[in-house]
Protein backbone atom coordinates (compact mmCIF):
# COMPACT_ATOMS: atom_id res chain seq x y z
CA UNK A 1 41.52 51.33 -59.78
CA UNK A 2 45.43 50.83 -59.99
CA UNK A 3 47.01 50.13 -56.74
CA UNK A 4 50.80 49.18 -55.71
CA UNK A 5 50.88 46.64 -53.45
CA UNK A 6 54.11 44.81 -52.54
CA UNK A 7 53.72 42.82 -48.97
CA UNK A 8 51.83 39.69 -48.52
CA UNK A 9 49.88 39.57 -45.40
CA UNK A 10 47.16 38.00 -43.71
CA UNK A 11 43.92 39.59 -41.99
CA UNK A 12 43.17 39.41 -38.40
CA UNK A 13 39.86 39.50 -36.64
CA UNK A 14 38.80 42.92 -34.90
CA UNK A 15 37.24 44.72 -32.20
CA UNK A 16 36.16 48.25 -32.87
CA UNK A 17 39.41 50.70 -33.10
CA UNK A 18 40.21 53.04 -29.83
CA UNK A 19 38.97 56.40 -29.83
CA UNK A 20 40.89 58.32 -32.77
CA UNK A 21 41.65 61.36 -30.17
CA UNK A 22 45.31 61.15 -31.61
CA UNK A 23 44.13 60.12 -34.80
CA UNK A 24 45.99 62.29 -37.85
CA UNK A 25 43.20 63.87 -39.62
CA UNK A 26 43.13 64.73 -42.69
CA UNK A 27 44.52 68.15 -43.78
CA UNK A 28 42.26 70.82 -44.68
CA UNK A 29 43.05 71.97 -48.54
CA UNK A 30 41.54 73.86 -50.81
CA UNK A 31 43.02 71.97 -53.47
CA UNK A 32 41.17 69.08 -52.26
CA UNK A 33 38.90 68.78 -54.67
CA UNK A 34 41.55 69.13 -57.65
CA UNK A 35 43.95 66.02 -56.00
CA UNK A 36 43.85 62.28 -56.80
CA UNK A 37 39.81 60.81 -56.31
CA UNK A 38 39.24 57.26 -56.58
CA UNK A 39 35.45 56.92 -56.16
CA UNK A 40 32.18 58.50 -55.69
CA UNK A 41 28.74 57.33 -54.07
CA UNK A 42 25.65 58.74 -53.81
CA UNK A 43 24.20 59.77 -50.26
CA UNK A 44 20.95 60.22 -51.42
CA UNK A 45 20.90 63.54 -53.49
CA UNK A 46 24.93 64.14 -52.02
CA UNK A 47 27.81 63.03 -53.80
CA UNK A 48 30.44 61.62 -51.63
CA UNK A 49 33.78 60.92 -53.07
CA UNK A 50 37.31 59.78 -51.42
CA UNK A 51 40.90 59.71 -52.82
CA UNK A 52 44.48 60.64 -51.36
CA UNK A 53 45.51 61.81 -48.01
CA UNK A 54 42.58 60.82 -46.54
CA UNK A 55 40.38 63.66 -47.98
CA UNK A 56 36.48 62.73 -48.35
CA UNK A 57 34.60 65.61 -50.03
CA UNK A 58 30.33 66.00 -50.57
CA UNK A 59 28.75 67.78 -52.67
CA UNK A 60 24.93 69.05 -52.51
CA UNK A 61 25.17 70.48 -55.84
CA UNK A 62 26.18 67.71 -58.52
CA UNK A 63 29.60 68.52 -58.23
CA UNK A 64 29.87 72.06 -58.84
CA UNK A 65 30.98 72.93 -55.62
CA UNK A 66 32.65 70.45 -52.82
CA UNK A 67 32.98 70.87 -48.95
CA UNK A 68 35.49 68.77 -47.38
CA UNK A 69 34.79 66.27 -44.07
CA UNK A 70 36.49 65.65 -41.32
CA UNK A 71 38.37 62.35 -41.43
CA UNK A 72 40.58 60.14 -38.65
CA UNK A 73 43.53 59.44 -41.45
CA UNK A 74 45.20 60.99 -43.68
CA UNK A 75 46.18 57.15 -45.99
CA UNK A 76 44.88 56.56 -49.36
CA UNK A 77 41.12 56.41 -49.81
CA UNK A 78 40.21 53.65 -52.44
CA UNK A 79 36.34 53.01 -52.34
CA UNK A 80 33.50 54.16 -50.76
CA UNK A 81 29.45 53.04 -50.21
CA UNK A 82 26.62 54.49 -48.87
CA UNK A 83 23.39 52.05 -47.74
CA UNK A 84 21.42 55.10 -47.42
CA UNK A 85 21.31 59.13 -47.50
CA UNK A 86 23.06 59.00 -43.95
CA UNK A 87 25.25 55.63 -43.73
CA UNK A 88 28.10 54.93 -45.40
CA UNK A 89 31.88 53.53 -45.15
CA UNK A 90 35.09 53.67 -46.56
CA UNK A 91 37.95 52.09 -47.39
CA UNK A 92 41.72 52.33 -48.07
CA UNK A 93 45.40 51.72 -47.35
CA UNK A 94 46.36 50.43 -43.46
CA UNK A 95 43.29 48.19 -44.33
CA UNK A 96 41.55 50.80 -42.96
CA UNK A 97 37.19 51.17 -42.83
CA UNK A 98 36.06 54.42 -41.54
CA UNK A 99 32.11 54.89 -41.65
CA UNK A 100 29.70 57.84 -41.46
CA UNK A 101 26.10 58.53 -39.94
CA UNK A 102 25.91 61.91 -41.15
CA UNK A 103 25.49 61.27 -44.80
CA UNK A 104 29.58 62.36 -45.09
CA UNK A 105 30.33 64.98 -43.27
CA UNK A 106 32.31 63.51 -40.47
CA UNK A 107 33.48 59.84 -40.09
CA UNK A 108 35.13 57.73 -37.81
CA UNK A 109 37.95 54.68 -37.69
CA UNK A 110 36.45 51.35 -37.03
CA UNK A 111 38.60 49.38 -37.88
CA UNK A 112 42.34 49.32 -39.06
CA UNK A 113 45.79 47.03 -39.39
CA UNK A 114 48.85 48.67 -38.97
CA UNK A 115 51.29 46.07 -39.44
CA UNK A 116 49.81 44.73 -42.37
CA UNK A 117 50.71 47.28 -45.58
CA UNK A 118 47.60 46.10 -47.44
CA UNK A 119 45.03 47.88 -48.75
CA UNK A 120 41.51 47.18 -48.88
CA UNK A 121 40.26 48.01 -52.37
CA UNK A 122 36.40 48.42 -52.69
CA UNK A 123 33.56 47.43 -49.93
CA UNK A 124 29.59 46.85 -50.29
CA UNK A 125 26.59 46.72 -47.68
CA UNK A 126 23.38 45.22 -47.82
CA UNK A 127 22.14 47.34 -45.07
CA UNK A 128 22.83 49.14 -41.70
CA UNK A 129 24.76 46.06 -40.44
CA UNK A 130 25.84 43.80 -42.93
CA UNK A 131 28.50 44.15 -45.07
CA UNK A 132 32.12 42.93 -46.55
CA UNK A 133 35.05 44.64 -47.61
CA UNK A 134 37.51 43.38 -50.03
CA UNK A 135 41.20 43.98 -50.34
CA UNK A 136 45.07 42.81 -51.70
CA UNK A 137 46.06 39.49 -51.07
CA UNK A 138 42.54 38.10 -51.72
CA UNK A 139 40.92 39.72 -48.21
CA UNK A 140 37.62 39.24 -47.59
CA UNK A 141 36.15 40.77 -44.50
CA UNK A 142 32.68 40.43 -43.02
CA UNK A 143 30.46 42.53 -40.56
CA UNK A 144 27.04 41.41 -39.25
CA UNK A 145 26.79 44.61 -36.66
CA UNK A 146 27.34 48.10 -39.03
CA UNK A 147 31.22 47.39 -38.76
CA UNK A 148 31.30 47.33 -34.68
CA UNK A 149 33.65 44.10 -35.38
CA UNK A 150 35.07 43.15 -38.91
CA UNK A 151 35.80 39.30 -39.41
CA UNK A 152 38.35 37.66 -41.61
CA UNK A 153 36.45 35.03 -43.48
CA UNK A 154 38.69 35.01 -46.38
CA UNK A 155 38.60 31.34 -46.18
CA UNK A 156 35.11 31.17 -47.63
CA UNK A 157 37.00 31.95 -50.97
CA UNK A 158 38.88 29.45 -52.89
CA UNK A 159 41.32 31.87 -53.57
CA UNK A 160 44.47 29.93 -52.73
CA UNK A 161 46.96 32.07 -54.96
CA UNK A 162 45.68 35.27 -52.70
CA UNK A 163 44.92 37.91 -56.00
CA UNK A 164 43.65 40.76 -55.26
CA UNK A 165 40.13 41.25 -55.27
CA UNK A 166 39.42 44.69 -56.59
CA UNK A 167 35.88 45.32 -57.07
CA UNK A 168 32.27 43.90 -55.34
CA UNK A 169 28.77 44.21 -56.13
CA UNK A 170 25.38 43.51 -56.08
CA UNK A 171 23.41 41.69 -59.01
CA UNK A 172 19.67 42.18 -59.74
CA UNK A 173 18.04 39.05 -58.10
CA UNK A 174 21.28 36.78 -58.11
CA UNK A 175 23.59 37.48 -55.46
CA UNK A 176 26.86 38.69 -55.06
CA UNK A 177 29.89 39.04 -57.62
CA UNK A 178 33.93 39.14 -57.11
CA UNK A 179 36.20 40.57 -59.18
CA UNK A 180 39.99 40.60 -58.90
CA UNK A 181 43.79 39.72 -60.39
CA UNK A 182 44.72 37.55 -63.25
CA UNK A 183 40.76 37.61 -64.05
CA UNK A 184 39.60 36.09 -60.59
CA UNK A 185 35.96 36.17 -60.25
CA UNK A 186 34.04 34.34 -57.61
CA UNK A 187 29.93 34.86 -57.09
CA UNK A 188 27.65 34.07 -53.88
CA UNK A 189 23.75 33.20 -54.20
CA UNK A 190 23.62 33.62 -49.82
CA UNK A 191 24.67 36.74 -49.12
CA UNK A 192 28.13 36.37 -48.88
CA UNK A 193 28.16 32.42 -46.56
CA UNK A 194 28.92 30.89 -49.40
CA UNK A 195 31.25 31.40 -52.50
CA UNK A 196 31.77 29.69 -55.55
CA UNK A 197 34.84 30.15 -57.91
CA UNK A 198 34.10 30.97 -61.14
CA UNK A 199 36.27 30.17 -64.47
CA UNK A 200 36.72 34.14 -66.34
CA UNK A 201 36.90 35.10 -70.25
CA UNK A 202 40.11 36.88 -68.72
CA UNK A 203 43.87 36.48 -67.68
CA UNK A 204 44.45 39.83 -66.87
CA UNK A 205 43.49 42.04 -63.94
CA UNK A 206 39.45 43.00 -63.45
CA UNK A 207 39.08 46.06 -61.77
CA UNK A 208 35.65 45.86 -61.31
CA UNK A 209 31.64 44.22 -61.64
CA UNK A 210 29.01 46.56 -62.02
CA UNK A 211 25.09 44.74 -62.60
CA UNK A 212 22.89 46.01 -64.92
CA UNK A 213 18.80 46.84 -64.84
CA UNK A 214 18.13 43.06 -65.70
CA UNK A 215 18.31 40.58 -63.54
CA UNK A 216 21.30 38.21 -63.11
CA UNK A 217 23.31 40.72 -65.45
CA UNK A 218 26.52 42.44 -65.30
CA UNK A 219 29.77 43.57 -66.71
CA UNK A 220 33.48 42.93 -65.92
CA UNK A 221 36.04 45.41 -66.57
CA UNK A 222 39.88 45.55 -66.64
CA UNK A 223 43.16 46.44 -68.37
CA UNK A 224 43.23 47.88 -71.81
CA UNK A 225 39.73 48.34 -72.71
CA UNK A 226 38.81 44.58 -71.59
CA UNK A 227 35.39 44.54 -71.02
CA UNK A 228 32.92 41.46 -70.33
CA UNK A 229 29.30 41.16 -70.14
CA UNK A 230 27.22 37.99 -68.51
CA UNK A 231 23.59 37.60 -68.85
CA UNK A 232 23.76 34.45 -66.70
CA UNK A 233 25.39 35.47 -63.45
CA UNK A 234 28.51 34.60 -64.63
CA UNK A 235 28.23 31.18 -66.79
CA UNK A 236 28.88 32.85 -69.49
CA UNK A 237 30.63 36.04 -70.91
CA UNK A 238 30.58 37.72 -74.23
CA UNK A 239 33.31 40.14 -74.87
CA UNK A 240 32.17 43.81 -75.66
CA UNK A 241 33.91 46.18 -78.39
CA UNK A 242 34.69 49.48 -77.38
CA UNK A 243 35.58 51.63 -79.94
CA UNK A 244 35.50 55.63 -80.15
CA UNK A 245 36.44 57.82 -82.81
CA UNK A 246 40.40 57.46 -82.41
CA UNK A 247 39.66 53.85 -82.49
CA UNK A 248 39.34 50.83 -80.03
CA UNK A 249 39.77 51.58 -76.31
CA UNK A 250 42.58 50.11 -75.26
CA UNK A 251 43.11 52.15 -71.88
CA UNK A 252 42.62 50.28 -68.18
CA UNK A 253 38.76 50.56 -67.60
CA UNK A 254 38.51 52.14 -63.77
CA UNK A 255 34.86 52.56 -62.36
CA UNK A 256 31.58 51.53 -63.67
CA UNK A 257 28.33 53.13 -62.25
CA UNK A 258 24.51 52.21 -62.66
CA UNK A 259 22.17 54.96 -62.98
CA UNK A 260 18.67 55.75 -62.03
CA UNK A 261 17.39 55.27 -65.17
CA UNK A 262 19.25 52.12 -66.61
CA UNK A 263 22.04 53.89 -68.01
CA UNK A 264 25.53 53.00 -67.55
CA UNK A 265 28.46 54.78 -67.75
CA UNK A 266 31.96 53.82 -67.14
CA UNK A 267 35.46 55.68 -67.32
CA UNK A 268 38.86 54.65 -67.52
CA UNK A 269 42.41 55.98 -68.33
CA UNK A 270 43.36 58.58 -71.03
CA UNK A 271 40.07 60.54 -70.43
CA UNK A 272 37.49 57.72 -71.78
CA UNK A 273 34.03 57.76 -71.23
CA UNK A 274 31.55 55.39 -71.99
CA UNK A 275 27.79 54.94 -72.16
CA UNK A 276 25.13 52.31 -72.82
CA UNK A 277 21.07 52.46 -72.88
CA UNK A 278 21.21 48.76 -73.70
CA UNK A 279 22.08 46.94 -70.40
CA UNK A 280 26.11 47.02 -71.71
CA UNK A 281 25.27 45.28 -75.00
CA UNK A 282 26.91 48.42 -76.44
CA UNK A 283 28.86 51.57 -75.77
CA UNK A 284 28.98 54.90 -76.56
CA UNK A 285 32.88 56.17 -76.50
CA UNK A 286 33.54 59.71 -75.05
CA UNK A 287 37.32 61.03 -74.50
CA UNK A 288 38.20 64.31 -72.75
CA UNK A 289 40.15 66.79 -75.18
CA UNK A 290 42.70 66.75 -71.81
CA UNK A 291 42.68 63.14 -71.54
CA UNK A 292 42.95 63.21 -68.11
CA UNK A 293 42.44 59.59 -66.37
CA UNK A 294 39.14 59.19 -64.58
CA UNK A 295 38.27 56.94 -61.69
C-alpha cells in the first residue's frame, strides 16, 4: 500500500480505549463498496475488506454483493486479519486497532493515539490473543490478551532510522517476516521476542511479505514491479521477472495473497495481476483493460 506520512512520533503503551459512545462512526454509503479499499481477509467463507472513511464491508457471496458494518471511526482503514471465521482486527490512521467477534459485522476501538498522526500499516495474529501490529516510523506493537492492552516493543527491532514497516507475515515452519522502507526487512524464529535484522536485495520501499506453500519460503514486493523471492527465510533472495504482454511490470506491487490451493496471486498499480502455481518461481501477468490500481 502507498501511504503519506509526514510526522515522526513515538508509540505509547495502552489500556483498552473508553467506551466509543461518542465515537464518529462510519457513514452509511451506498457507494461504499465503489470507494478506496486497501485490503481484504477471509472470515472463513466471508470476505472482509477495509479502506477509507472507516468503511469495513463483508461479503457472503465472493464479492458480488457487499453489506457494510458498523465501525467506531470514520480514519483510513489500511489492513485487516482475521484468526478465525469470527475474530479479527483492523488497522489504520490515528494508530488506530479496532477488532471484531462477529466475523465483521460490527467492531469496536481498542486501542488508538490521537496525538500521534501515524498510521499503523498492516497487523497479524497467531491466535485469539496474540498478536502485533506494525506501523510508520518503524512501530511495532504487541498484544498477549486479544488486544485488551497493546505494548510498544518497538525496541526489539534494530530499526534505528525508524522506516516504515509496511507489511507482516507468517512463514511455513520459520517464523515471522518484516517488511518495510528503503528495503528494511527483519525476521523472528520466537514468535515475535526476538528479531533479527536482515540485509535486503532492495533499496527501495517493500510493501509487503507474503510465504508460500513450502516451508521457510516467501516473496518480497515493492515499487515498480520489484519483486523478491527467498527459499531460505531470508538468507538469500533471487529477483523474479515480471513481464506481461505490454512488457515488464514496472508498476508499485500492492498486496500479495496465498490461496487454498498453493496459488498466489498478487496485484499492484495500473490494473496488474499476477499469478503463480510454482511457489513464486514464476508469474503469470494479467492487466485490467481499465487499468484501475488494485490493492
Amino acid at each position: 500500500m502507498s501511504l503519506a506520512i509526514f510526522t515522526c512520533c513515538s508509540f505509547a503503551d495502552s489500556a483498552p480505549v473508553a467506551a466509543a459512545d461518542t465515537a464518529a462512526y462510519a457513514i452509511e454509503s451506498a457507494k461504499a463498496s465503489r470507494g478506496l479499499l486497501l485490503d481484504v481477509a477471509h472470515a472463513g467463507a466471508r470476505l472482509v475488506a477495509v479502506g477509507d472513511h472507516g468503511h469495513i464491508l463483508y461479503s457472503d457471496d465472493q464479492g458480488k454483493t457487499w453489506s457494510q458494518a458498523r465501525v467506531p471511526t470514520r480514519q483510513l482503514l489500511t489492513a485487516v486479519f482475521f484468526v478465525d471465521e469470527q475474530h479479527g482486527w483492523a488497522v489504520g490512521h490515528d494508530a488506530q486497532i479496532l477488532a471484531s467477534s462477529d466475523g465483521g459485522k460490527s467492531w469496536d476501538k481498542q486501542f488508538e493515539d490521537l496525538k500521534r498522526e501515524a498510521p499503523l500499516l498492516d497487523v497479524w495474529f497467531k491466535d485469539l490473543n496474540n498478536g502485533f501490529a506494525i506501523g510508520a516510523y518503524g512501530a511495532l506493537l504487541n498484544t498477549s490478551d486479544g488486544g485488551q492492552h497493546w505494548q510498544d516493543v518497538s525496541d526489539r527491532l534494530d530499526n534505528e532510522d525508524q522506516y516504515h514497516l509496511n507489511g507482516i507475515a507468517q512463514i511455513k515452519d520459520a517464523g515471522l517476516f518484516i517488511v518495510g522502507e528503503a528495503g528494511s526487512m527483519f525476521r523472528s524464529s520466537d514468535e515475535g521476542q526476538t528479531w533479527e535484522k536482515l540485509e535486503g536485495p532492495y533499496q527501495g520501499s517493500l510493501f509487503g511479505v507474503v510465504g508460500t506453500a513450502q516451508p521457510a519460503t516467501l516473496l518480497a514486493y515493492g515499487l515498480r514491479g520489484n519483486l523478491f523471492r527467498s527459499s531460505d527465510f531470508g538468507d538469500t533472495w533471487q529477483p523474479i521477472e515480471l513481464n506481461g504482454a505490454r512488457g515488464p511490470v514496472e508498476f508499485g506491487l500492492a498486496s500479495a495473497t496465498l490461496l487454498s490451493d498453493g496459488t498466489l496471486v498478487l496485484v499492484g498499480n495500473g490494473g496488474s495481476v499476477m499469478r503463480s502455481t510454482d511457489d513464486g518461481q514464476t508469474f503469470e501477468v494479467f492487466n485490467r483493460p481499465d487499468r484501475i490500481s488494485l490493492a
